[in-house]
C-alpha atoms as a PDB file:
ATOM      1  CA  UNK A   1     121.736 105.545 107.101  1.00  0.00           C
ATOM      2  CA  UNK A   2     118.139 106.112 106.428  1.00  0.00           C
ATOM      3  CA  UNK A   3     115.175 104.107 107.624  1.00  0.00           C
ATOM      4  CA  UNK A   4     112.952 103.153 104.751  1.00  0.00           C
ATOM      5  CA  UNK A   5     109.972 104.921 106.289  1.00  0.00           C
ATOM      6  CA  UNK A   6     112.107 107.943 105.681  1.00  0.00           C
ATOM      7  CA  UNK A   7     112.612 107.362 102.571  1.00  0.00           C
ATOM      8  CA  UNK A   8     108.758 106.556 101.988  1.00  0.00           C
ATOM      9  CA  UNK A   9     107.779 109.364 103.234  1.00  0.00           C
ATOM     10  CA  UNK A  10     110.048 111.588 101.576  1.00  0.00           C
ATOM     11  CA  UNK A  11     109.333 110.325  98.071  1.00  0.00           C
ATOM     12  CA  UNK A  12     105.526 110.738  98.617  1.00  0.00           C
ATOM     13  CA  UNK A  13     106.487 114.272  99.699  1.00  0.00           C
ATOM     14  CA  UNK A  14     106.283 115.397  96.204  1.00  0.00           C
ATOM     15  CA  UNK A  15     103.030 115.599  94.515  1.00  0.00           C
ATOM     16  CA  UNK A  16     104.347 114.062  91.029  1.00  0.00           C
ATOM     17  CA  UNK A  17     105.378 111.358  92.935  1.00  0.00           C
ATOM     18  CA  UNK A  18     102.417 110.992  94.677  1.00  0.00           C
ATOM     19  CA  UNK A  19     100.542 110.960  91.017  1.00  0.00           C
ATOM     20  CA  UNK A  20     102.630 108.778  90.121  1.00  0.00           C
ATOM     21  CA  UNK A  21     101.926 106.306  92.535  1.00  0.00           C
ATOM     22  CA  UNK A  22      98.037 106.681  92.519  1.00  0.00           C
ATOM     23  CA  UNK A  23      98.476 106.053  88.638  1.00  0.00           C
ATOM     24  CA  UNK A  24     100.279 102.699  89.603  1.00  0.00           C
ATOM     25  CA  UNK A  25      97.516 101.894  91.426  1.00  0.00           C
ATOM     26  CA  UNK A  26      95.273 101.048  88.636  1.00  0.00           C
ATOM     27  CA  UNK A  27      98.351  98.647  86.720  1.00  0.00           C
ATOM     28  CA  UNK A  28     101.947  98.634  85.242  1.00  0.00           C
ATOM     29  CA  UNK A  29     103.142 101.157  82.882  1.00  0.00           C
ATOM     30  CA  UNK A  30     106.124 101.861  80.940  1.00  0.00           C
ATOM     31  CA  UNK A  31     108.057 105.575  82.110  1.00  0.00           C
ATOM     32  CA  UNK A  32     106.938 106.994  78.569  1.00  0.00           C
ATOM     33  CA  UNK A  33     103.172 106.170  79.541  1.00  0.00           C
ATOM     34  CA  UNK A  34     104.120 107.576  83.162  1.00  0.00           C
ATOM     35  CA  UNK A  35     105.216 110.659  81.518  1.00  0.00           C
ATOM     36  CA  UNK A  36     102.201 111.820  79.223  1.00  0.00           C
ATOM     37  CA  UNK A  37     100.158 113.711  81.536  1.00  0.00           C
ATOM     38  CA  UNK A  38     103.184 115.911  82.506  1.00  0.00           C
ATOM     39  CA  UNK A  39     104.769 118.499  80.584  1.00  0.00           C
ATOM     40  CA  UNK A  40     107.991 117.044  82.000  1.00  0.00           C
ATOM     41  CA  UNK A  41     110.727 114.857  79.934  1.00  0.00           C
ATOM     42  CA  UNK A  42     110.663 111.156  80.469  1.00  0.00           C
ATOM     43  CA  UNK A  43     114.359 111.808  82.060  1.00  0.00           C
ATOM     44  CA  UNK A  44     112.706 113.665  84.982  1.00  0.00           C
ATOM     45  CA  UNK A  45     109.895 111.111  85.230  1.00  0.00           C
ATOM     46  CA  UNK A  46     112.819 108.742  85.449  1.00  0.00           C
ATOM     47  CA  UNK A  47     114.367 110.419  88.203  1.00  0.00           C
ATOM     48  CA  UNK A  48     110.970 110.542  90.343  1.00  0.00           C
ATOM     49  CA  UNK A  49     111.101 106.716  89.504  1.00  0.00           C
ATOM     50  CA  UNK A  50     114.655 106.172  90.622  1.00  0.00           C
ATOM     51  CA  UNK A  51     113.377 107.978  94.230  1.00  0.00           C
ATOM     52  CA  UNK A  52     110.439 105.797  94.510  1.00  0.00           C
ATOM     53  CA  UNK A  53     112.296 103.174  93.544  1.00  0.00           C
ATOM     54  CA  UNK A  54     114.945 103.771  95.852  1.00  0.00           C
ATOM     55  CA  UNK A  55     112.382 103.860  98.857  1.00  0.00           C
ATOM     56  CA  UNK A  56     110.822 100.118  97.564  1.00  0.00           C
ATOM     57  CA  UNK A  57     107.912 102.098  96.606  1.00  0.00           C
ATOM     58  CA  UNK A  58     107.948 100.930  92.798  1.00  0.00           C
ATOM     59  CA  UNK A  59     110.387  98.326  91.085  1.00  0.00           C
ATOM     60  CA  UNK A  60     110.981  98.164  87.139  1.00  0.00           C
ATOM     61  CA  UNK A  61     110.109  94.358  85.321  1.00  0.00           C
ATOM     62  CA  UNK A  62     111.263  93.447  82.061  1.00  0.00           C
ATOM     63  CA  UNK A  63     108.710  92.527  79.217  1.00  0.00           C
ATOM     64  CA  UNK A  64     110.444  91.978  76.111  1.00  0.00           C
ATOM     65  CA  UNK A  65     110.829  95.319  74.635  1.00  0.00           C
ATOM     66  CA  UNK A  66     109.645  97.344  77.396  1.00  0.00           C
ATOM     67  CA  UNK A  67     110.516  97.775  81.661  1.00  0.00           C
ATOM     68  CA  UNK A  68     106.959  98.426  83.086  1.00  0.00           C
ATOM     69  CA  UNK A  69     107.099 100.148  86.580  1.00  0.00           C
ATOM     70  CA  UNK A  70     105.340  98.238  88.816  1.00  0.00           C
ATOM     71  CA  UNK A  71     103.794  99.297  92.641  1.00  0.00           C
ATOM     72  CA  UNK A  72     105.670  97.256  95.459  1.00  0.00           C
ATOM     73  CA  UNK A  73     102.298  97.677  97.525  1.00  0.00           C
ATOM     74  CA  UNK A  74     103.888  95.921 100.398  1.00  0.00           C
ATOM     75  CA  UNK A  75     105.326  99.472 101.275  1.00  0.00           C
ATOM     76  CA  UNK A  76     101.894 100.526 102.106  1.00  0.00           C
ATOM     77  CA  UNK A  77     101.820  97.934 105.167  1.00  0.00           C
ATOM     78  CA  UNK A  78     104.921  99.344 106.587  1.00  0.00           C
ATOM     79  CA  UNK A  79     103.372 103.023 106.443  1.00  0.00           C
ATOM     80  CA  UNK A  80     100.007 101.824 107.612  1.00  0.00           C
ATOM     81  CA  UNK A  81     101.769 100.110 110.789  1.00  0.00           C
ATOM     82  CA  UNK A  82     103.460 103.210 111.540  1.00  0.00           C
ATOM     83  CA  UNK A  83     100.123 105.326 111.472  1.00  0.00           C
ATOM     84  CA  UNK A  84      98.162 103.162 112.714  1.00  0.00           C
ATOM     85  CA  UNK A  85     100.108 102.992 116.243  1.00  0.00           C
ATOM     86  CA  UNK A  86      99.985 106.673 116.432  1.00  0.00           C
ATOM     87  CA  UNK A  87      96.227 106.670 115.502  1.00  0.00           C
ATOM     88  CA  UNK A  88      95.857 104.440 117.978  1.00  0.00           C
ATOM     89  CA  UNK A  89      97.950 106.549 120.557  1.00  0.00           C
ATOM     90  CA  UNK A  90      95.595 109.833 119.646  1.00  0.00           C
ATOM     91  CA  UNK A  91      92.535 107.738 120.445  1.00  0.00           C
ATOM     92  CA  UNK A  92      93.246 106.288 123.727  1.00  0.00           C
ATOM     93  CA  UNK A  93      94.193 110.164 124.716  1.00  0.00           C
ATOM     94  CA  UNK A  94      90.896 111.158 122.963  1.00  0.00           C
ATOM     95  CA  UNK A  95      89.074 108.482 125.172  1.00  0.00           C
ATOM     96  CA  UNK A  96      90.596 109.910 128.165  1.00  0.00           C
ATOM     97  CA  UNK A  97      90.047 112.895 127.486  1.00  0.00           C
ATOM     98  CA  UNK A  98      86.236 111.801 127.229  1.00  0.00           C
ATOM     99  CA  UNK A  99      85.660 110.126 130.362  1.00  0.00           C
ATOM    100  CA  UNK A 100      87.480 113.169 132.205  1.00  0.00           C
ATOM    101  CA  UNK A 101      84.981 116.059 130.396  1.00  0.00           C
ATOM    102  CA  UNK A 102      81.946 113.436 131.380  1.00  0.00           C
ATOM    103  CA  UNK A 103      83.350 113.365 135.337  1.00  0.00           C
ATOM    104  CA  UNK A 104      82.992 116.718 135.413  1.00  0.00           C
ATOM    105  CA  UNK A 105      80.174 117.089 133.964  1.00  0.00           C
ATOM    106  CA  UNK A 106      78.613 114.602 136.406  1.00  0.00           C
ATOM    107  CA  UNK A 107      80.076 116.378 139.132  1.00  0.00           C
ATOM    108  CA  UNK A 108      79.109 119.693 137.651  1.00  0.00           C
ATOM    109  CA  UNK A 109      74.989 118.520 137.283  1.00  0.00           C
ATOM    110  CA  UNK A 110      74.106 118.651 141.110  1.00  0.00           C
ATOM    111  CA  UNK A 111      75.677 122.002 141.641  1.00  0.00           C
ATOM    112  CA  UNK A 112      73.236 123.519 137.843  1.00  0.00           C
ATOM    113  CA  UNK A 113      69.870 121.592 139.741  1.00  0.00           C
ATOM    114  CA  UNK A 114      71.192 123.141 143.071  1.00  0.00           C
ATOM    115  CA  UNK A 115      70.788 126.800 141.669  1.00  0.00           C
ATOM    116  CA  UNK A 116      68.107 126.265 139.058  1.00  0.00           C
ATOM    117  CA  UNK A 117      65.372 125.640 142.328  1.00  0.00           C
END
């Protein structure tokens, strides 16, 4: 079984996908409006929908005639969590890693004084 960050991840991993999604962004469209800009049939746009749908990234509504794809932007939460800790993580180290160069460079200041004189 496969977390849905996985699956997130891996259906952002291609960059029609990823167009896709940034497209969503700005409102609902149907898959033949999804699939204009891509010389592409509206069956593969419909598979890259079926992925991102699969990982909860998109879900398909039903307005009389047509099934407008619509951004689940909840998903982004989930991914933001996940970077976010690791962010985190890499700036506590960073921080460290700070106050350690500015020890030794306060240890290191006497010793430059010492042989400038």
């Amino acid at each position: 079984m496969t977390d849905q960050l996985s699956l997130v991840f891996s259906a952002l991993a291609d960059p029609t996908r990823r167009d896709i999604v940034a497209r969503l962004t700005e409102g609902d469209a149907t898959v033949n409006e999804l699939a204009q800009p891509y010389d592409v049939s509206v069956q593969a746009i419909s598979k890259h929908l079926k992925v991102l749908g699969d990982a909860g990234l998109v879900s398909r509504g039903r307005e009389a005639q047509t099934r407008p794809v619509h951004l689940e932007a909840e998903v982004f939460d989930l991914m933001t969590a996940w970077i976010e800790r690791y962010r985190r993580q890499a700036e506590e180290r960073y921080q460290r890693l700070d106050a350690v160069l500015a020890a030794m460079a306060e240890t290191e200041e006497p010793t430059e004084q010492g042989a400038a004189s």
